[in-house]
C-alpha atoms as a PDB file:
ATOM      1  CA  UNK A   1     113.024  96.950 139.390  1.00  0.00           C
ATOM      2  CA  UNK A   2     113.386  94.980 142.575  1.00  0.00           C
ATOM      3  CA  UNK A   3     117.067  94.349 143.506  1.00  0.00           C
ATOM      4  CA  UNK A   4     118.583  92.382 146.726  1.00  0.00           C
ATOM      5  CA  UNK A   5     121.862  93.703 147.461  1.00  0.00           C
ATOM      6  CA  UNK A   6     124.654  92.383 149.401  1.00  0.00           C
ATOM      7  CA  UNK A   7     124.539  89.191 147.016  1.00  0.00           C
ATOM      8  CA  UNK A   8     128.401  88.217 148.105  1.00  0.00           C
ATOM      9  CA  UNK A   9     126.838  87.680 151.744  1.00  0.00           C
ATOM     10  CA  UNK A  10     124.761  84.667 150.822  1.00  0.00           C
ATOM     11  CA  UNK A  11     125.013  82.796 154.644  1.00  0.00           C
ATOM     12  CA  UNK A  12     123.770  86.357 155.899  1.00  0.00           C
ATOM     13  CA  UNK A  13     120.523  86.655 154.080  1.00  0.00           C
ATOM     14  CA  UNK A  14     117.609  88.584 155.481  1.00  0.00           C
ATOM     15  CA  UNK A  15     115.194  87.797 152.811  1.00  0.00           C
ATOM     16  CA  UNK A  16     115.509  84.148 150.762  1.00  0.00           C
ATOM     17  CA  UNK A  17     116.139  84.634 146.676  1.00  0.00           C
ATOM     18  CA  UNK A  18     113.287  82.959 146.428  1.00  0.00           C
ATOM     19  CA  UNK A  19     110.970  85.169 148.374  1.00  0.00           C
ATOM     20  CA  UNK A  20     112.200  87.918 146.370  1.00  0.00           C
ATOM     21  CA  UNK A  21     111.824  86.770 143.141  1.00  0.00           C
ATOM     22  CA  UNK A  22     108.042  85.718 143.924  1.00  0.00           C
ATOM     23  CA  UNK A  23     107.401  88.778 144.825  1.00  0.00           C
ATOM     24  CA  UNK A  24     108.752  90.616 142.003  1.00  0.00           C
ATOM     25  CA  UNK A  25     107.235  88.084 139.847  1.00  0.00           C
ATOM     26  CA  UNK A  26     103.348  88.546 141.818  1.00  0.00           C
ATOM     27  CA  UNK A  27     103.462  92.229 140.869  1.00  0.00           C
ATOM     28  CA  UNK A  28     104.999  92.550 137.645  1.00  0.00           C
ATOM     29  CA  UNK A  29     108.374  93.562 138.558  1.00  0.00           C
ATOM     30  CA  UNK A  30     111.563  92.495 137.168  1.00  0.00           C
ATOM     31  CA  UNK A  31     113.821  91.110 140.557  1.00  0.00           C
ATOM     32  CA  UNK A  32     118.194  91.205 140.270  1.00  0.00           C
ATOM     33  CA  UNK A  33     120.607  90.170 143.040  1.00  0.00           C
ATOM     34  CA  UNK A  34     123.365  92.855 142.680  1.00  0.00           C
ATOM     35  CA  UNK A  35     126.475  93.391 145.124  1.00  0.00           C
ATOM     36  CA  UNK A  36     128.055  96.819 146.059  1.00  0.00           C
ATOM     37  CA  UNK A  37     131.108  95.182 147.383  1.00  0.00           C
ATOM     38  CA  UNK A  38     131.701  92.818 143.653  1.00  0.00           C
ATOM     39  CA  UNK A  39     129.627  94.810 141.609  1.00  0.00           C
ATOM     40  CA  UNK A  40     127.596  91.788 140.645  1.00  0.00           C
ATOM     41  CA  UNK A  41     124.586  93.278 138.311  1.00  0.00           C
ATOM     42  CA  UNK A  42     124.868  96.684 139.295  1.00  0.00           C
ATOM     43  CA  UNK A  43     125.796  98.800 136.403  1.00  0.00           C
ATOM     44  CA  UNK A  44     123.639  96.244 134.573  1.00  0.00           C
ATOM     45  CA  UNK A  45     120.753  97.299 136.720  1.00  0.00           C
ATOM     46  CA  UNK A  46     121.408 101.291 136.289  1.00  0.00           C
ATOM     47  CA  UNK A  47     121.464 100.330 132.801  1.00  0.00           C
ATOM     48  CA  UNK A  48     118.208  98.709 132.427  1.00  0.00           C
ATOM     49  CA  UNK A  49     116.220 101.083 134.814  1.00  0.00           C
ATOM     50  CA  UNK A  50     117.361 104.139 132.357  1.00  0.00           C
ATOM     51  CA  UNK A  51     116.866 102.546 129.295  1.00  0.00           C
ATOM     52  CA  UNK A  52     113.298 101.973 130.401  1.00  0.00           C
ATOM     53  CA  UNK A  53     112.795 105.591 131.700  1.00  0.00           C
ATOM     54  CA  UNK A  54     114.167 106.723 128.448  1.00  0.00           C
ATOM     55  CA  UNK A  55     111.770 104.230 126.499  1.00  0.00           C
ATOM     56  CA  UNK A  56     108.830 105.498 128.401  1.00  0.00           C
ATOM     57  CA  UNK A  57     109.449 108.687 127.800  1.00  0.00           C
ATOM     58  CA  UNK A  58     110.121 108.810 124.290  1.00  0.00           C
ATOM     59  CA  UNK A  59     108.576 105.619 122.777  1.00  0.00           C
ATOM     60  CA  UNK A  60     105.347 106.273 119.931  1.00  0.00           C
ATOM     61  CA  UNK A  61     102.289 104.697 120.338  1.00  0.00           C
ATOM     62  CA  UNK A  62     103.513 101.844 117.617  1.00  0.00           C
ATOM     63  CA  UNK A  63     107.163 100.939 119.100  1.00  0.00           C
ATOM     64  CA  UNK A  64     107.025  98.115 120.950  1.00  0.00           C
ATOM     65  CA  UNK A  65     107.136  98.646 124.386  1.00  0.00           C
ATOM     66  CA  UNK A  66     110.785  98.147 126.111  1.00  0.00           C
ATOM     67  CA  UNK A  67     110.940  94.586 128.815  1.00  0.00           C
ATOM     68  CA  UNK A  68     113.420  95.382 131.658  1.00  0.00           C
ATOM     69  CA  UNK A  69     113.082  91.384 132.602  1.00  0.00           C
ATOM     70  CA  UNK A  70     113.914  90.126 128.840  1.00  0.00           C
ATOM     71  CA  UNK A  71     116.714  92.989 128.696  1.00  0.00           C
ATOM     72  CA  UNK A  72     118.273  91.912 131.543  1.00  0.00           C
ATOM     73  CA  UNK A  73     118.493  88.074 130.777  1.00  0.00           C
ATOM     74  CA  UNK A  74     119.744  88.712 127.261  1.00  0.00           C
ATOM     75  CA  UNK A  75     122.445  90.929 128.907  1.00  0.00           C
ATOM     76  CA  UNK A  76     123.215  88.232 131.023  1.00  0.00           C
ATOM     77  CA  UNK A  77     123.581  85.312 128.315  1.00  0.00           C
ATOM     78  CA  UNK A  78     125.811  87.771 126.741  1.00  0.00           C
ATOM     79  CA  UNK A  79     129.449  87.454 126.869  1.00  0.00           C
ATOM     80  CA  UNK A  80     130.117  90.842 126.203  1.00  0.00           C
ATOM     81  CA  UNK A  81     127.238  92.112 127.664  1.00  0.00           C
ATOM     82  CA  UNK A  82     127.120  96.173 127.758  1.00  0.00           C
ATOM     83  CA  UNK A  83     128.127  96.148 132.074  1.00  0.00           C
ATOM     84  CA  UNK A  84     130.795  93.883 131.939  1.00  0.00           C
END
């Protein structure tokens, strides 16, 4: 997972969302604007990273395979999403 920290500093950005989220997006990897300082995203990134370790690690050849990208949206359309 590609994250950009420090996403409460918006006017002090090194790197453009944009930029980031192509490049997670040209190789495959799922891109989340957390903040330390809020905690914007972050648990929900922790989160997601395990669950697909654990997946990995103990998913059978027939269990369909775990998407960090589609876990984190549908956390995030959540109300009650599991990091709130």
């Amino acid at each position: 997972m590609l994250l950009g920290n420090k996403a409460d500093m918006t006017s002090e950005r090194a790197v453009k969302r944009e930029e980031a989220e192509k490049l997670g997006r040209d190789n495959g990897i799922p891109y989340m604007e957390t903040s330390a300082k809020t905690g914007l995203n972050v648990d929900l990134a922790f989160v997601a990273v395990a669950k697909d370790l654990k997946m990995k690690k103990t998913r059978r050849p027939n269990d369909p395979k775990f998407n960090v990208r589609e876990f984190v949206e549908q956390q995030k359309q959540t109300p009650t999403s599991c990091c709130s």
